[in-house]
Every structure is written in structure tokens, then in C-alpha cells.
Protein backbone atom coordinates (compact mmCIF):
# COMPACT_ATOMS: atom_id res chain seq x y z
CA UNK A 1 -2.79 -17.69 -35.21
CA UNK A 2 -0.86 -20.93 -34.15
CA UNK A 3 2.15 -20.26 -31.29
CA UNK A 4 4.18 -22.64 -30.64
CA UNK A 5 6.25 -22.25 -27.33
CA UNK A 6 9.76 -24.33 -27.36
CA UNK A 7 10.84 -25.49 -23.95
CA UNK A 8 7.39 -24.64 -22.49
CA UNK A 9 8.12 -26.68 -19.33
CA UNK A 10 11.43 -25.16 -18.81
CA UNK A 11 12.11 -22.26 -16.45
CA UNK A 12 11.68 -19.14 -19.01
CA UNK A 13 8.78 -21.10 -21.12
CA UNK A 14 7.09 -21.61 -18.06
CA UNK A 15 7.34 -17.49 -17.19
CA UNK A 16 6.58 -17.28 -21.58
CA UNK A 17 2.95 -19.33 -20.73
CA UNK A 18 2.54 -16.65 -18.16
CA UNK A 19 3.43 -13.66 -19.52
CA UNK A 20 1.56 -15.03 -22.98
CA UNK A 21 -1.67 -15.48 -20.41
CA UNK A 22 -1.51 -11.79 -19.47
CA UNK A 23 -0.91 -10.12 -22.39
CA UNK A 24 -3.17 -9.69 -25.70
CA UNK A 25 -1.52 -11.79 -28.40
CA UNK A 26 -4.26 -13.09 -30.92
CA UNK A 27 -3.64 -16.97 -30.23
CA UNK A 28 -5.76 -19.05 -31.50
CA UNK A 29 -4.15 -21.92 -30.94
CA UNK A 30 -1.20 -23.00 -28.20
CA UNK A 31 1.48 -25.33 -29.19
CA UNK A 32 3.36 -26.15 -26.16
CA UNK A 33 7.03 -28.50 -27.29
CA UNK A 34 9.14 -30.13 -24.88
CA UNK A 35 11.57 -32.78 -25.07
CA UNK A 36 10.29 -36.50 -25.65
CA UNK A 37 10.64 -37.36 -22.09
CA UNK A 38 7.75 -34.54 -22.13
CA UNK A 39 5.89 -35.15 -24.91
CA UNK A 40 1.79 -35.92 -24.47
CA UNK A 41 1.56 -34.58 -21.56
CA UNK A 42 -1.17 -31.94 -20.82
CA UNK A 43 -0.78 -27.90 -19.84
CA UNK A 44 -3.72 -25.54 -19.38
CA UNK A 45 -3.08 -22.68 -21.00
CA UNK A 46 -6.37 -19.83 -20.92
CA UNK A 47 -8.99 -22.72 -18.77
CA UNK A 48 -8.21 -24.71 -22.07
CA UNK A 49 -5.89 -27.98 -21.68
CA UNK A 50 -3.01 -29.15 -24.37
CA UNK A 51 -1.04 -31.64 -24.83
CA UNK A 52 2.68 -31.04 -25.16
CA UNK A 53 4.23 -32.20 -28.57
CA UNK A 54 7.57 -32.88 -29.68
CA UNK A 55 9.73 -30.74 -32.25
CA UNK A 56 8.81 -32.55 -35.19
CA UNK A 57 5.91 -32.76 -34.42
CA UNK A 58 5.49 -29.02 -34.08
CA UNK A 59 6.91 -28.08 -37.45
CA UNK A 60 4.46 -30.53 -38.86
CA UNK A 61 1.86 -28.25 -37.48
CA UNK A 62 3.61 -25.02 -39.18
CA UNK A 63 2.75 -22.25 -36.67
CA UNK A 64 2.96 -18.79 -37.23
CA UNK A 65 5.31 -17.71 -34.83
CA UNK A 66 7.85 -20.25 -32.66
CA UNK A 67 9.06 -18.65 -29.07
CA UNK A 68 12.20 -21.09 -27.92
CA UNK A 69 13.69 -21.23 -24.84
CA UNK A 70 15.38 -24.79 -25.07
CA UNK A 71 19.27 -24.35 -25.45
CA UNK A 72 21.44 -23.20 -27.77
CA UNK A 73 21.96 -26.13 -29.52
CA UNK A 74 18.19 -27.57 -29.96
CA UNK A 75 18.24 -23.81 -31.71
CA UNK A 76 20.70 -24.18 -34.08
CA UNK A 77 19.23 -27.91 -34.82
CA UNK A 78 15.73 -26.70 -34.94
CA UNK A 79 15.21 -22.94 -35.45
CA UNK A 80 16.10 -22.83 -39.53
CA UNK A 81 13.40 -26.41 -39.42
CA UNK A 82 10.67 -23.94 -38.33
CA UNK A 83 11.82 -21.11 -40.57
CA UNK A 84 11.63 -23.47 -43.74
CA UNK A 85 8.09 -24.03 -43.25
CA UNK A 86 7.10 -20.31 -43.23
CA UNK A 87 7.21 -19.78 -39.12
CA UNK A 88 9.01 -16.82 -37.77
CA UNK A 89 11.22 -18.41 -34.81
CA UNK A 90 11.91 -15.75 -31.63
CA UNK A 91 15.09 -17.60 -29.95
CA UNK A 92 16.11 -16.66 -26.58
CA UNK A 93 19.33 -18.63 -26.67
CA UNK A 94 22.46 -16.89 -27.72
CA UNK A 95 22.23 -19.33 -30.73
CA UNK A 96 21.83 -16.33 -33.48
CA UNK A 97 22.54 -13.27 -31.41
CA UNK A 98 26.10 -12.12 -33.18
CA UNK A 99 24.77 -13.83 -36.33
CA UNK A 100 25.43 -11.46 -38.89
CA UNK A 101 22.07 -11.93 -41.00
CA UNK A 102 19.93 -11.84 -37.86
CA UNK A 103 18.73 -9.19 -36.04
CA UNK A 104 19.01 -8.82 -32.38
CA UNK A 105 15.59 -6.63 -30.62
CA UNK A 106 14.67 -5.33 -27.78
CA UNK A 107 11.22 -3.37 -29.40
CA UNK A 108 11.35 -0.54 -27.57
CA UNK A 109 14.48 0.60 -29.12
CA UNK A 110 14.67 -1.45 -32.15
CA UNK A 111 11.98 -2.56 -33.42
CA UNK A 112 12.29 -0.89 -36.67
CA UNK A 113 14.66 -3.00 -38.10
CA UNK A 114 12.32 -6.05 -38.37
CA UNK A 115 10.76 -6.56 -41.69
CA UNK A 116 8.80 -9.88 -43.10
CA UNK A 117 11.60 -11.31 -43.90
CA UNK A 118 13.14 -11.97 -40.71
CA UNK A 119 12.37 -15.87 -40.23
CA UNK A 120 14.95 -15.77 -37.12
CA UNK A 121 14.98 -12.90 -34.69
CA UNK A 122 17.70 -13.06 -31.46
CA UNK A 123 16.14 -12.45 -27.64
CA UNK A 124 19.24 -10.21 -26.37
CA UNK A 125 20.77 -11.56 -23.58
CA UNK A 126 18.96 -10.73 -20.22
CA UNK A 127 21.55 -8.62 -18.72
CA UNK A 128 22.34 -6.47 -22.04
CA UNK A 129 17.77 -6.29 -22.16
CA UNK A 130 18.18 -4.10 -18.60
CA UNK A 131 21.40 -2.51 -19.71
CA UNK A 132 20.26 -0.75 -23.26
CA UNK A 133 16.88 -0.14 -22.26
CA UNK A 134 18.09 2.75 -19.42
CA UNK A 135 21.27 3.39 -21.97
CA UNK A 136 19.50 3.69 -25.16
CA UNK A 137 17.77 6.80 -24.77
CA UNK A 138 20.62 8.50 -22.84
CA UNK A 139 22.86 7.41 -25.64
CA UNK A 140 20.88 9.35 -27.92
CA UNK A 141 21.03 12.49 -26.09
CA UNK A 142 24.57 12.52 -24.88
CA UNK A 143 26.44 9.92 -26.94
CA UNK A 144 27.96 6.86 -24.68
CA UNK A 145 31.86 6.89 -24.95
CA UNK A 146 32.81 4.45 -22.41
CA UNK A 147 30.34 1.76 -20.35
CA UNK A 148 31.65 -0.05 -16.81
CA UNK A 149 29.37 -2.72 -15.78
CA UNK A 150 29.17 -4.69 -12.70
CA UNK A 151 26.48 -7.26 -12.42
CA UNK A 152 24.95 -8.67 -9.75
CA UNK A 153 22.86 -11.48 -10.91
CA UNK A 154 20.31 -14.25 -9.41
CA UNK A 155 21.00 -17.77 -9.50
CA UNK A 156 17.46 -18.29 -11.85
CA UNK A 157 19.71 -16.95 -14.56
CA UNK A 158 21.01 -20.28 -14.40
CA UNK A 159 18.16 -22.32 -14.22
CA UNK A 160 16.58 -24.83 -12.24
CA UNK A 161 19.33 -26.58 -11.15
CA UNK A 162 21.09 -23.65 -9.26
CA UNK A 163 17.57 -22.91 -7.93
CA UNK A 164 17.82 -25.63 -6.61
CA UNK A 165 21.85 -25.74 -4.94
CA UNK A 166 20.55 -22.28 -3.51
CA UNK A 167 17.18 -23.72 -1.67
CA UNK A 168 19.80 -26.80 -0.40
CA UNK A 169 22.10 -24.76 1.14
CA UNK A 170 19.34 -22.77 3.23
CA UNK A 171 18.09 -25.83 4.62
CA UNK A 172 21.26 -27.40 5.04
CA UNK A 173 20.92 -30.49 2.51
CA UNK A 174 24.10 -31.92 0.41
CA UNK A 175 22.89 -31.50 -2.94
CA UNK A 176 23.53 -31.81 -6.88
CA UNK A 177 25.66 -28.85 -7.52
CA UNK A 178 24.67 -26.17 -10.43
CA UNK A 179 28.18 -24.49 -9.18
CA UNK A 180 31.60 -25.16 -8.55
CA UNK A 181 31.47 -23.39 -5.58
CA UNK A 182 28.56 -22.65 -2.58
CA UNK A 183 26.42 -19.96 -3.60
CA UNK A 184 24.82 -19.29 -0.43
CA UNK A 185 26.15 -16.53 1.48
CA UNK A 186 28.55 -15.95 -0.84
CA UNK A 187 29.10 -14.09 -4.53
CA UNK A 188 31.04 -15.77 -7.53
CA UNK A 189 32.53 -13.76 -9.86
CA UNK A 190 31.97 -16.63 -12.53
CA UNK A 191 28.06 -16.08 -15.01
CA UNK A 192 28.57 -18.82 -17.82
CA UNK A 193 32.22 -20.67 -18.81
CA UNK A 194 35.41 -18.67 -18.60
CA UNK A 195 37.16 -17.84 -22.04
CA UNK A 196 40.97 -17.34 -23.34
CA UNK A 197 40.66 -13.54 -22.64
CA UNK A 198 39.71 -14.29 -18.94
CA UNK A 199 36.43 -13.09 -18.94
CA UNK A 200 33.54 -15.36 -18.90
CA UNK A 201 30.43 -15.55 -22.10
CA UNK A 202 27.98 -13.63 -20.02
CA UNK A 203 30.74 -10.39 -19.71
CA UNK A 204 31.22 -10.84 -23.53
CA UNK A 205 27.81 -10.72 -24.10
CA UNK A 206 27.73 -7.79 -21.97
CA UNK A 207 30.84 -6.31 -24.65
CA UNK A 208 29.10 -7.03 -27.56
CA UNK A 209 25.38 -7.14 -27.89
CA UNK A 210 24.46 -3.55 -27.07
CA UNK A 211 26.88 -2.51 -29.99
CA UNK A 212 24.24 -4.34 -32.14
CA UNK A 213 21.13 -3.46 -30.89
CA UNK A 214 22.11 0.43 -30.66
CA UNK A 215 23.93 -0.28 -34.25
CA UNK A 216 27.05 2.02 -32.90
CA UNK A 217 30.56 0.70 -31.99
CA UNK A 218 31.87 4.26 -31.26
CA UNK A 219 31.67 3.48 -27.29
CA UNK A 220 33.30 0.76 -25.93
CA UNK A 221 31.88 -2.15 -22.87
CA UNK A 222 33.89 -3.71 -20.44
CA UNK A 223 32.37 -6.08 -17.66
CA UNK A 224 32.40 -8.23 -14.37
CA UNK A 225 29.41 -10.41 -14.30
CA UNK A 226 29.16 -11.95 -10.69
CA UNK A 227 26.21 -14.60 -9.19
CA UNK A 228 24.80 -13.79 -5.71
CA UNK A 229 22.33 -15.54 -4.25
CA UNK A 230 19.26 -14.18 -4.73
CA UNK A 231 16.59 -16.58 -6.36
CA UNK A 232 15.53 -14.03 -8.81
CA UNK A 233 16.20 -10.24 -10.66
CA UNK A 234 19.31 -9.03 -11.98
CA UNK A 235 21.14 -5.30 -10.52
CA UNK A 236 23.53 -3.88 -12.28
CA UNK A 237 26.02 -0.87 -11.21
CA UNK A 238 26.98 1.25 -14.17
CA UNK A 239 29.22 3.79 -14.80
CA UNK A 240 28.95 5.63 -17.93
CA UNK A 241 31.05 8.47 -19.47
CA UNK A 242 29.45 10.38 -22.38
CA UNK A 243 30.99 12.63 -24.70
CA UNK A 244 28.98 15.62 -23.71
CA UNK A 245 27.96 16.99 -20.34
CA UNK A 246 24.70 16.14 -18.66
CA UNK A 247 21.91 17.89 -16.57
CA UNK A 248 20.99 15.38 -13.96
CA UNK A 249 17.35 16.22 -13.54
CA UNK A 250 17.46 15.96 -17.61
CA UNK A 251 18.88 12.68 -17.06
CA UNK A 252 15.59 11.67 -14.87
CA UNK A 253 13.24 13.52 -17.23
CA UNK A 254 14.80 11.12 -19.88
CA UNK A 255 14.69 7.93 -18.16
CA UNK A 256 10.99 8.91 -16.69
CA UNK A 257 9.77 9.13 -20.16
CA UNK A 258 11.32 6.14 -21.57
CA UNK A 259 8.63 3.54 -22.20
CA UNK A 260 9.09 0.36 -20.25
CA UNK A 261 11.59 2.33 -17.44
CA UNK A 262 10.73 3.20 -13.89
CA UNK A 263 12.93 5.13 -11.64
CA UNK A 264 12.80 5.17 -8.19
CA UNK A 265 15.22 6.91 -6.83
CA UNK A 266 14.46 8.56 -3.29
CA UNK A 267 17.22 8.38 -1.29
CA UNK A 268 15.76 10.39 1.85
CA UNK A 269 12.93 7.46 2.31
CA UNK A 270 15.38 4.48 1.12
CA UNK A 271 13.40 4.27 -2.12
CA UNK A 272 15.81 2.42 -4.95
CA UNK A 273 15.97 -0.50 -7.34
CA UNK A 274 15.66 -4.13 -5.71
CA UNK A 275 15.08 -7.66 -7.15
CA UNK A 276 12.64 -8.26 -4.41
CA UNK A 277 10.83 -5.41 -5.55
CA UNK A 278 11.22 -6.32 -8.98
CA UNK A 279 10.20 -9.82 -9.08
CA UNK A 280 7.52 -10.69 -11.44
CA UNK A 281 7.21 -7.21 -12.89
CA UNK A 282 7.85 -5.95 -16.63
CA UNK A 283 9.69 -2.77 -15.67
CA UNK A 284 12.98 -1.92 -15.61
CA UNK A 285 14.11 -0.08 -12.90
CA UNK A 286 17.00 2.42 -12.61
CA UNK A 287 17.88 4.67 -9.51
CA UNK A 288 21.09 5.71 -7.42
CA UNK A 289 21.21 8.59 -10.50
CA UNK A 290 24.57 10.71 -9.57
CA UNK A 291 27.25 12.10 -11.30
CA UNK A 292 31.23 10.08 -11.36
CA UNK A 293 32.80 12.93 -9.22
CA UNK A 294 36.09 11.62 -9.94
CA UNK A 295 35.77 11.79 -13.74
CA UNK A 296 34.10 14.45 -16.37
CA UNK A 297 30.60 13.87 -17.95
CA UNK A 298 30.35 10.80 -16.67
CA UNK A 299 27.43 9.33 -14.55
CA UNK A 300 26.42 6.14 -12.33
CA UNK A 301 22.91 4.75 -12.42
CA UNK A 302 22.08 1.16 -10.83
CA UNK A 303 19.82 -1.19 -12.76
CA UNK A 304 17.37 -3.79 -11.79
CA UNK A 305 14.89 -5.89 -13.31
CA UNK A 306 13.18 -9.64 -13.19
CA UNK A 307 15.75 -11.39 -15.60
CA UNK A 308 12.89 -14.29 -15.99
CA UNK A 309 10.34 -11.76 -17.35
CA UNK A 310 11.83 -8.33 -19.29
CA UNK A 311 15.00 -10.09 -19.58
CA UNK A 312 13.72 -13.00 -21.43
CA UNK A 313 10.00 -13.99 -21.83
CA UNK A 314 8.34 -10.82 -21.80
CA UNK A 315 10.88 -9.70 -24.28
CA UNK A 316 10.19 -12.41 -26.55
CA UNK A 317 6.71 -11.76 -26.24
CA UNK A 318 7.07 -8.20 -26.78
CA UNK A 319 8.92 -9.01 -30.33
CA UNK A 320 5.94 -11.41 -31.30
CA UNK A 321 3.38 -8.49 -30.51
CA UNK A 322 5.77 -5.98 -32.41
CA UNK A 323 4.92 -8.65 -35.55
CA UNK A 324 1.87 -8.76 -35.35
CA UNK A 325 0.93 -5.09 -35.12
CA UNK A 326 3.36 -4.21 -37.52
CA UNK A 327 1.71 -7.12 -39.80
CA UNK A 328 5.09 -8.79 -40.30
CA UNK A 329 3.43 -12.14 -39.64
């Protein structure tokens, strides 16, 4: 089976190699694309070395499956290019997310609705990955009627660049800047461009995806997404008010048993959710499990997880495995 990875020197299709390394997807051949700036230079990939191609190039080669991580736009360009030749395409841009005739998956929850036919599947965003796998399954046992979410996300959501503006401000060297403002010691309340109804993409995002992946718009989303300067993992607080009431040791039974969710949530020996903690892990992780006192069935969890791996390459991954064992490649 031919892969082809798209944007493989980039900052999630360099965590995609990775993750693709560790994991047991039948490859039998590694297509890594970059840009032309990139193009024929070499990777090692398994002990094996190959040579980076460009996009043409790559649909030339017609490979099974396509995982992209290059931009929105090189998606829209490039995705349906791939598709026409018979590849499925796995985009983690927000190219095709709210595309109506494309399905949005996170496996664990919604895998089902995949079938052969699906030539372009969306990568949720990596905030709403974190945020429906803890919901999902509490969803289903109490029914979500309102979600409050407060984010509290690492500059590697942004890439390389703000990486970057983050490492120059703790050494104290003027630098190109990835923000309009220092990040260092500080917290913007600004994720991705602001929009006429004053919240910014990555709150939207936050509004609309988990609608689609749960397939429900009974409950409704609001959001504040803010950057902090951590260099990786994203937390999330999260208030949720269900229609019905809630045990909370059910609540930890739930989560315990959800595939792919860890809680740790000990507060007599400090033991709760951290990037730090998270970094470089699969897992999401959910703790600080108490109950709104100031409102009726309603509860507060906080959720972390390594927005570089769960929310975005390992996810991808994950959807490429799902089509494979499902034989929907």
C-alpha cells in the first residue's frame, strides 16, 4: 500500500512520519510531498531513505491513501487531484470540514459513517478532537444541552513560526513575529483571524464541528479560544449542562472506559491534566471532575492533550487505520 504524506516536512507531517513509524499501518511504500523548494530531498522513514516529491508528482504515483497537512488552500487545489485518481485524501486543514458531502471523524466516535466512497475525509480541528472525545460518551448518557469552553492553547498550534517568537522571547532576541503581540509571559485571547461576530475561526470551529461529528444540533457551543505560551498541548476548561442529572463517580466510570481517555484526577496528591505531562502522548486526558454548584445538572471537567499528536497526526492516522481494517481502501 502506497502513503503519501502532504507537507511531510512541516510541523504536523513531521509528528504524521512519527506517529506513522510507531504504529502498524501496512505501508509498503512512503511518499513523502513537500513544496518545490523541498522537492528531491531525502527522509528516512523505517532505516529506509526517500526522496521527497512534489504534488504532481505524487498523484502521478496514485497512492492509496494521501495524509495532508499543507494549508488550506494547497487542499482545496490538490485534495479532489488525488481523489480523481482513485486515492482516499485524509486532510487536516479546515479545507472540507463544514463541507456538506464530507464527513468529519474522529474514529473512536464516528467511524461508522465512513464507507468506500469517501475520497475526502476532514481531520476535526485539534481543539474540537480533545473536546468530543471526553463529551461524546457523556453526551450519550446524559444528553449535552449547553457547552462553555475556555481554551488554553500552545503556541505549536500555530506552527513553526510562533515556535519560534516564543523561544526568542526567552532568550531575549528581537525576532520575526508569528503574533501581533508578545506571547511570552503573557496570554492572547486571539487563536486564528477575528470574524464579523467578534469571535475568532478557532472559537467557531469550536461552535460548529462537534455538532457534526456527534450529528446533533440540540445543544448549543459557545467559546473563548486564548494562546499561552506553552510550546506544546492544548487544556481546555469546560462547563457542561446536561438535560438530566448525573452521578459523579458514573461520570468517571464513563470517561475511564472510554477508549483513547485517561483521567487523572487526584486532587489530594496534585494529580491532574497538564501539557507537560501530555506531550508526545496519544491520550486524552480529563480531570478536575466536579459538579457547577451554581447551576443544575451541570458539570466542569478540564481537558488536555498533545494538539500535535491526538489533535492532528495521530488522528489522521487513526482514520487511515479505521480504512484499512474496515477494508474501505
Amino acid at each position: 500500500m502506497k502513503v503519501a504524506v502532504v507537507g511531510a516536512t512541516g510541523m504536523v507531517g513531521t509528528v504524521m512520519l512519527q506517529v506513522l513509524e510507531e504504529r502498524n499501518l501496512p505501508i509498503t511504500e512512503l511518499i513523502p510531498v513537500a513544496s518545490e523548494k523541498s522537492a528531491g530531498k531525502k527522509i528516512n522513514f523505517k532505516g529506509k531513505q526517500y526522496t521527497i516529491v512534489t504534488l504532481a508528482e505524487a498523484v502521478k504515483m496514485s497512492p492509496e491513501i494521501a495524509l495532508f497537512s499543507a494549508g488550506g488552500d494547497t487542499s482545496l487545489e490538490w485534495a479532489p487531484k488525488f481523489a480523481a485518481v482513485g486515492t482516499t485524501v485524509i486532510d487536516n486543514s479546515s479545507a472540507w470540514r463544514m463541507d456538506v458531502d464530507k464527513k468529519l471523524v474522529v474514529p473512536e466516535i464516528n467511524g461508522d459513517v465512513l464507507s468506500a466512497d469517501d475520497k475526502i475525509i476532514a481531520n476535526p480541528n485539534c481543539s474540537t478532537i480533545q473536546l468530543v472525545m471526553a463529551l461524546a460518551p457523556l453526551h450519550k448518557r446524559y444528553k449535552m444541552k449547553r457547552v462553555v469552553i475556555s481554551t488554553y492553547q500552545s503556541v505549536s498550534g500555530t506552527g513553526v513560526k510562533a515556535v519560534k517568537q516564543l523561544v526568542n522571547e526567552e532568550a531575549g532576541i528581537e525576532g520575526e513575529m508569528a503574533y501581533p503581540h508578545k506571547i511570552g509571559r503573557n496570554a492572547l485571547p486571539h487563536c486564528d483571524v477575528f470574524l464579523d461576530n467578534g469571535y475568532t475561526k478557532e472559537e467557531m470551529k469550536l461552535v460548529k464541528e462537534p455538532k457534526k461529528i456527534l450529528n446533533d444540533s440540540s445543544f448549543s457551543v459557545t467559546a473563548t479560544a486564548v494562546r499561552i505560551p506553552t510550546a506544546g498541548g492544548h487544556s481546555e476548561a469546560v462547563n457542561v449542562q446536561f438535560e438530566n442529572d448525573f452521578d459523579l463517580q458514573e461520570v468517571r466510570e464513563i470517561l475511564n472506559n472510554t477508549p483513547g481517555v485517561i483521567v487523572q484526577d487526584d486532587l489530594k496528591n496534585n494529580v491532574y491534566p497538564m501539557p507537560v505531562n501530555a506531550h508526545n502522548k496519544d491520550e486524552v486526558f480529563v480531570g478536575r471532575i466536579r459538579r457547577d454548584e451554581s447551576q443544575e445538572n451541570t458539570l466542569n471537567l478540564w481537558i488536555v492533550a498533545d494538539n500535535l499528536r491526538k489533535g492532528a497526526a495521530t488522528n489522521t492516522v487513526q482514520i487511515a487505520e479505521y480504512l484499512v481494517q474496515h477494508r474501505l481502501v
